[in-house]
PDB file of N, CA and C in Angstrom:
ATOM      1  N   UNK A   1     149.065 303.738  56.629  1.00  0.00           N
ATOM      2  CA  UNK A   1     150.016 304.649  57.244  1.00  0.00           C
ATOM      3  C   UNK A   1     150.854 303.914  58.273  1.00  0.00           C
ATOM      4  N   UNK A   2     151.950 304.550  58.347  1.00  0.00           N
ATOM      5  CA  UNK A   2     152.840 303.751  58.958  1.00  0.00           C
ATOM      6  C   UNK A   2     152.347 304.269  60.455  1.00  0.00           C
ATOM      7  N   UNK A   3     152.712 303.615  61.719  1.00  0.00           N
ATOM      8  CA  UNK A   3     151.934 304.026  63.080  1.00  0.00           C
ATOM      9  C   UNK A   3     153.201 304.859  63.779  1.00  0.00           C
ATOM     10  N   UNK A   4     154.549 305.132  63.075  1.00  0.00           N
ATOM     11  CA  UNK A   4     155.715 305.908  63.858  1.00  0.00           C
ATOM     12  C   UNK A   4     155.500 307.051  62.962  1.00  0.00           C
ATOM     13  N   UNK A   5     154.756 307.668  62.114  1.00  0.00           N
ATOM     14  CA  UNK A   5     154.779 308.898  61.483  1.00  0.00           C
ATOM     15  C   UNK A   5     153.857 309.775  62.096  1.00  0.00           C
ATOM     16  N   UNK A   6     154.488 311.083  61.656  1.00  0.00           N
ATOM     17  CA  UNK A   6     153.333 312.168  62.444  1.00  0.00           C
ATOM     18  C   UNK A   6     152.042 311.939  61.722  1.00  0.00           C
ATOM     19  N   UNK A   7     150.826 312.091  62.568  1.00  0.00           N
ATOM     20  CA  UNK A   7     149.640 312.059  61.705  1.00  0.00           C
ATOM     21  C   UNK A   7     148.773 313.236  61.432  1.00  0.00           C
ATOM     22  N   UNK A   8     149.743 314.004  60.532  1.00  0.00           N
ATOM     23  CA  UNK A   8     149.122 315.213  60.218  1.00  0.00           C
ATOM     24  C   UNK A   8     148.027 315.349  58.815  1.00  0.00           C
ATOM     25  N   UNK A   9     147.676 314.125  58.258  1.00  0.00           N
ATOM     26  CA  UNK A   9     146.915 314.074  57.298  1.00  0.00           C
ATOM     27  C   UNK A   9     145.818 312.653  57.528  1.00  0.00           C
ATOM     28  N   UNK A  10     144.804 312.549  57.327  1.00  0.00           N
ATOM     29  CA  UNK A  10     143.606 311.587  57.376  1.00  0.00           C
ATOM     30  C   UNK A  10     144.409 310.901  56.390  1.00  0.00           C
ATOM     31  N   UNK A  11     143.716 309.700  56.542  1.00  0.00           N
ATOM     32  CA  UNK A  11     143.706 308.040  55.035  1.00  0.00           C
ATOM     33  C   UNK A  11     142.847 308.486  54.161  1.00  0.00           C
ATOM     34  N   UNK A  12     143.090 309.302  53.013  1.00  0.00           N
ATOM     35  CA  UNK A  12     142.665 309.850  51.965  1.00  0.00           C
ATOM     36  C   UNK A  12     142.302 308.843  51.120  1.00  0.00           C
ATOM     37  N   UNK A  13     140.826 308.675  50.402  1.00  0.00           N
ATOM     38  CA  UNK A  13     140.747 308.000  49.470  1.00  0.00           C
ATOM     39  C   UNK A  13     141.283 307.913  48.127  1.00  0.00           C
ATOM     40  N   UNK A  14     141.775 309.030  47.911  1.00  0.00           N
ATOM     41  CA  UNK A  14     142.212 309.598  46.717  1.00  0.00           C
ATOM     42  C   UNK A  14     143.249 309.338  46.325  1.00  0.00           C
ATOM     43  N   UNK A  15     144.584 308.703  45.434  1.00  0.00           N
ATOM     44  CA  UNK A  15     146.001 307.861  45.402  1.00  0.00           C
ATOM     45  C   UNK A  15     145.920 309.031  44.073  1.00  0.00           C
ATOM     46  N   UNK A  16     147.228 309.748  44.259  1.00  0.00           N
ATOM     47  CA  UNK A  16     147.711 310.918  43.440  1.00  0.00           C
ATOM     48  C   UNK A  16     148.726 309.918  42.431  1.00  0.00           C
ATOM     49  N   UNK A  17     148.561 310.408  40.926  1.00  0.00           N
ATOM     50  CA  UNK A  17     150.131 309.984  40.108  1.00  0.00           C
ATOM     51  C   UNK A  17     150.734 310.385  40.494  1.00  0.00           C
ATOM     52  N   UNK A  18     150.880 311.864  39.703  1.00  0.00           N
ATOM     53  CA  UNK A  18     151.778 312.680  39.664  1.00  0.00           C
ATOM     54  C   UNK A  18     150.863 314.044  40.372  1.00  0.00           C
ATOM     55  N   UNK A  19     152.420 315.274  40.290  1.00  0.00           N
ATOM     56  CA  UNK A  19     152.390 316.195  40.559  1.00  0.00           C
ATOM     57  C   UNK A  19     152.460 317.606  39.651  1.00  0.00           C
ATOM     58  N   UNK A  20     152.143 318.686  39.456  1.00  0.00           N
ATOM     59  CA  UNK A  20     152.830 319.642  38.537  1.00  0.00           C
ATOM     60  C   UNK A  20     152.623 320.820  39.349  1.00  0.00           C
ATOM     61  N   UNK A  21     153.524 321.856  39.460  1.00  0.00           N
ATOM     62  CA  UNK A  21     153.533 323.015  40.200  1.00  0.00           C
ATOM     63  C   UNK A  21     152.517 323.015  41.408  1.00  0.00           C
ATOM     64  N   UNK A  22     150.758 323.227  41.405  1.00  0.00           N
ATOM     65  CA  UNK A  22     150.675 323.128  42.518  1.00  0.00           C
ATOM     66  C   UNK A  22     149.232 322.508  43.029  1.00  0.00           C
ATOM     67  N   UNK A  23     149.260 321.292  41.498  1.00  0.00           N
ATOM     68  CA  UNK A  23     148.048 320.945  41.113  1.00  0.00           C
ATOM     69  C   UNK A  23     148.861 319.228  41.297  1.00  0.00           C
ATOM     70  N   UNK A  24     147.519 318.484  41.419  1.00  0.00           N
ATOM     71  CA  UNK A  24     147.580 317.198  41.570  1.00  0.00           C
ATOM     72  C   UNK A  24     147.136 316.201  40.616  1.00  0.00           C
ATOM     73  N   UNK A  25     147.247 315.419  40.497  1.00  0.00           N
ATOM     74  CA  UNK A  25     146.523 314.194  39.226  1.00  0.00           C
ATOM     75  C   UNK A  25     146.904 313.405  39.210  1.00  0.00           C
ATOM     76  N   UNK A  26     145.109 312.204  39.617  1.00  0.00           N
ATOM     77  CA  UNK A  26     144.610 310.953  39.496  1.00  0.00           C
ATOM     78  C   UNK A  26     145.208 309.998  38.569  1.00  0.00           C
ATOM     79  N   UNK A  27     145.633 309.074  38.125  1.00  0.00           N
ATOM     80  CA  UNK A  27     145.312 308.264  37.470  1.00  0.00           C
ATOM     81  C   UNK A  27     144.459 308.279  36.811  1.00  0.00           C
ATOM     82  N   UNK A  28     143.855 308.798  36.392  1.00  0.00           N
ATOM     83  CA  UNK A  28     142.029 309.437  35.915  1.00  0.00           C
ATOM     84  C   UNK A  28     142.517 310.535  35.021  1.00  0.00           C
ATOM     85  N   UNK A  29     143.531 311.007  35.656  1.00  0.00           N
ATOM     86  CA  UNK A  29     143.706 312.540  34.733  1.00  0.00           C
ATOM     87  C   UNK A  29     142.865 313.559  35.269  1.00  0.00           C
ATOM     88  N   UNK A  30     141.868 313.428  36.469  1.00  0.00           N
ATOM     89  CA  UNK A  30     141.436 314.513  36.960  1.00  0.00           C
ATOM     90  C   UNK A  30     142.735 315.197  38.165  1.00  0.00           C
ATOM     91  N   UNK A  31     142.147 316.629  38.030  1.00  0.00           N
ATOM     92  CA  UNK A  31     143.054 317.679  38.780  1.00  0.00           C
ATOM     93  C   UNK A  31     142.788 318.171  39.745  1.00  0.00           C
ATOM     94  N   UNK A  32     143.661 317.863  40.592  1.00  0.00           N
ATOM     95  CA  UNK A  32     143.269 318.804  41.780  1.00  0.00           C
ATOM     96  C   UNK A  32     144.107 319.830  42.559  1.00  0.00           C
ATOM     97  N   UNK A  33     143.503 320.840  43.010  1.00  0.00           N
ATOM     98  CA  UNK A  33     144.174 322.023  43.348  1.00  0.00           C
ATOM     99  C   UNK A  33     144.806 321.387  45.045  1.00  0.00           C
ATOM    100  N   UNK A  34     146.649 321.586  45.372  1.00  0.00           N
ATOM    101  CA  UNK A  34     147.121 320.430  46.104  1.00  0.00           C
ATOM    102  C   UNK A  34     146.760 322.330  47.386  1.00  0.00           C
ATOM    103  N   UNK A  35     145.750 322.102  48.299  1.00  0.00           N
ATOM    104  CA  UNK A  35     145.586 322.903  49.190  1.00  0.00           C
ATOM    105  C   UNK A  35     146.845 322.490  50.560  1.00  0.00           C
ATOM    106  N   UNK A  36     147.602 321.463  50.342  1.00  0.00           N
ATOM    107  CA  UNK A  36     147.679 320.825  51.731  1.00  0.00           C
ATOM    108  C   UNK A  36     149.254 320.775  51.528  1.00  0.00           C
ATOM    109  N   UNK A  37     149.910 321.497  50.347  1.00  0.00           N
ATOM    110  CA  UNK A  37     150.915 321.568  50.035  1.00  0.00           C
ATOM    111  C   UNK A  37     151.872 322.358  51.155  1.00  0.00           C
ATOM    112  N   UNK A  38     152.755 322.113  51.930  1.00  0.00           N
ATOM    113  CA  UNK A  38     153.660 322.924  52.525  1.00  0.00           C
ATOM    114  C   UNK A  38     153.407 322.401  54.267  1.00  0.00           C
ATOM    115  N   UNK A  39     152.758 321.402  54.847  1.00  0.00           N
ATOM    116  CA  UNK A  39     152.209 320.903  55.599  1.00  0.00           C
ATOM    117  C   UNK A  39     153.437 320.030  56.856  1.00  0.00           C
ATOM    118  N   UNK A  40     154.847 319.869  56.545  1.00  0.00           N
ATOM    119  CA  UNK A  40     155.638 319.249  57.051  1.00  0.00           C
ATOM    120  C   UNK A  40     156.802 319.192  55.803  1.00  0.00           C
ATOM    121  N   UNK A  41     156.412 320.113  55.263  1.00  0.00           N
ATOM    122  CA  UNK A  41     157.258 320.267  53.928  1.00  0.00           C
ATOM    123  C   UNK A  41     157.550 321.480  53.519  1.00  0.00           C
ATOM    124  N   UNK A  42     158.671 321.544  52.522  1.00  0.00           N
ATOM    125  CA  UNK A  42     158.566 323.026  51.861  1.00  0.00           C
ATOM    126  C   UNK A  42     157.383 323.005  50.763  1.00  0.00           C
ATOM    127  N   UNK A  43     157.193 324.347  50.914  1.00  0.00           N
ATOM    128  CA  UNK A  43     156.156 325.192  50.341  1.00  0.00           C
ATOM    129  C   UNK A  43     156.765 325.475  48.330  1.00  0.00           C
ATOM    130  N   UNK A  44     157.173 324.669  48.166  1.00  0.00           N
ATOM    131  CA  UNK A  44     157.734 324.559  46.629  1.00  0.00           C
ATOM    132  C   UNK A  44     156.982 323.969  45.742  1.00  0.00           C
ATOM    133  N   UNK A  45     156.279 323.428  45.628  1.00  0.00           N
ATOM    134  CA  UNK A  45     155.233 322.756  44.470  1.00  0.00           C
ATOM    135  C   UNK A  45     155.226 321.495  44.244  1.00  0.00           C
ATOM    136  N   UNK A  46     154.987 321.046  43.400  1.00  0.00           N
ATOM    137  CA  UNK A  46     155.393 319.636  43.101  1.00  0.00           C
ATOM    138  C   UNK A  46     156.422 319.949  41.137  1.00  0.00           C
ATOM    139  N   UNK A  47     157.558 318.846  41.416  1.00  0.00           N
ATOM    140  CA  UNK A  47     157.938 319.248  40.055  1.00  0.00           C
ATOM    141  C   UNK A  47     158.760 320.347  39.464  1.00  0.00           C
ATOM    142  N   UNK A  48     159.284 320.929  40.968  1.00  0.00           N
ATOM    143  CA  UNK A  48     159.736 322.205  40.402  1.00  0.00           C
ATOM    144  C   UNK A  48     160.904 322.193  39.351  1.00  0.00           C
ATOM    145  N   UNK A  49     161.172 323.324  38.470  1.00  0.00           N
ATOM    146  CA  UNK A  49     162.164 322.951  37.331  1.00  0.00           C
ATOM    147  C   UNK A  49     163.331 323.225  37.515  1.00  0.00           C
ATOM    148  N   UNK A  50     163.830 323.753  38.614  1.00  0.00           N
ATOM    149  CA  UNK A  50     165.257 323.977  39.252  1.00  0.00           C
ATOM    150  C   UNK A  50     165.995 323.041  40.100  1.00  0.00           C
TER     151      UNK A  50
END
């Protein structure tokens, strides 16, 4: 992490590919439900189609 950013999230072990609406996924292809979505961000998903 860079040391001039807000530190609103821990050093997660976890390195995301991609994104889809409001789910997450590994490199692995496992999924995860993104709880932390909307955090310093909009609340839009990941991927949206508009």
């Amino acid at each position: 992490m860079n040391s001039v950013l807000m530190k609103n999230y821990g050093n997660p072990e976890l390195e995301f590919e991609r994104g889809d609406g409001c789910y997450l996924y590994t490199a692995a292809g496992e999924q995860y439900l993104d709880f932390a979505m909307g955090i310093a961000v909009n609340c839009l998903g990941h991927c949206h189609p508009v």
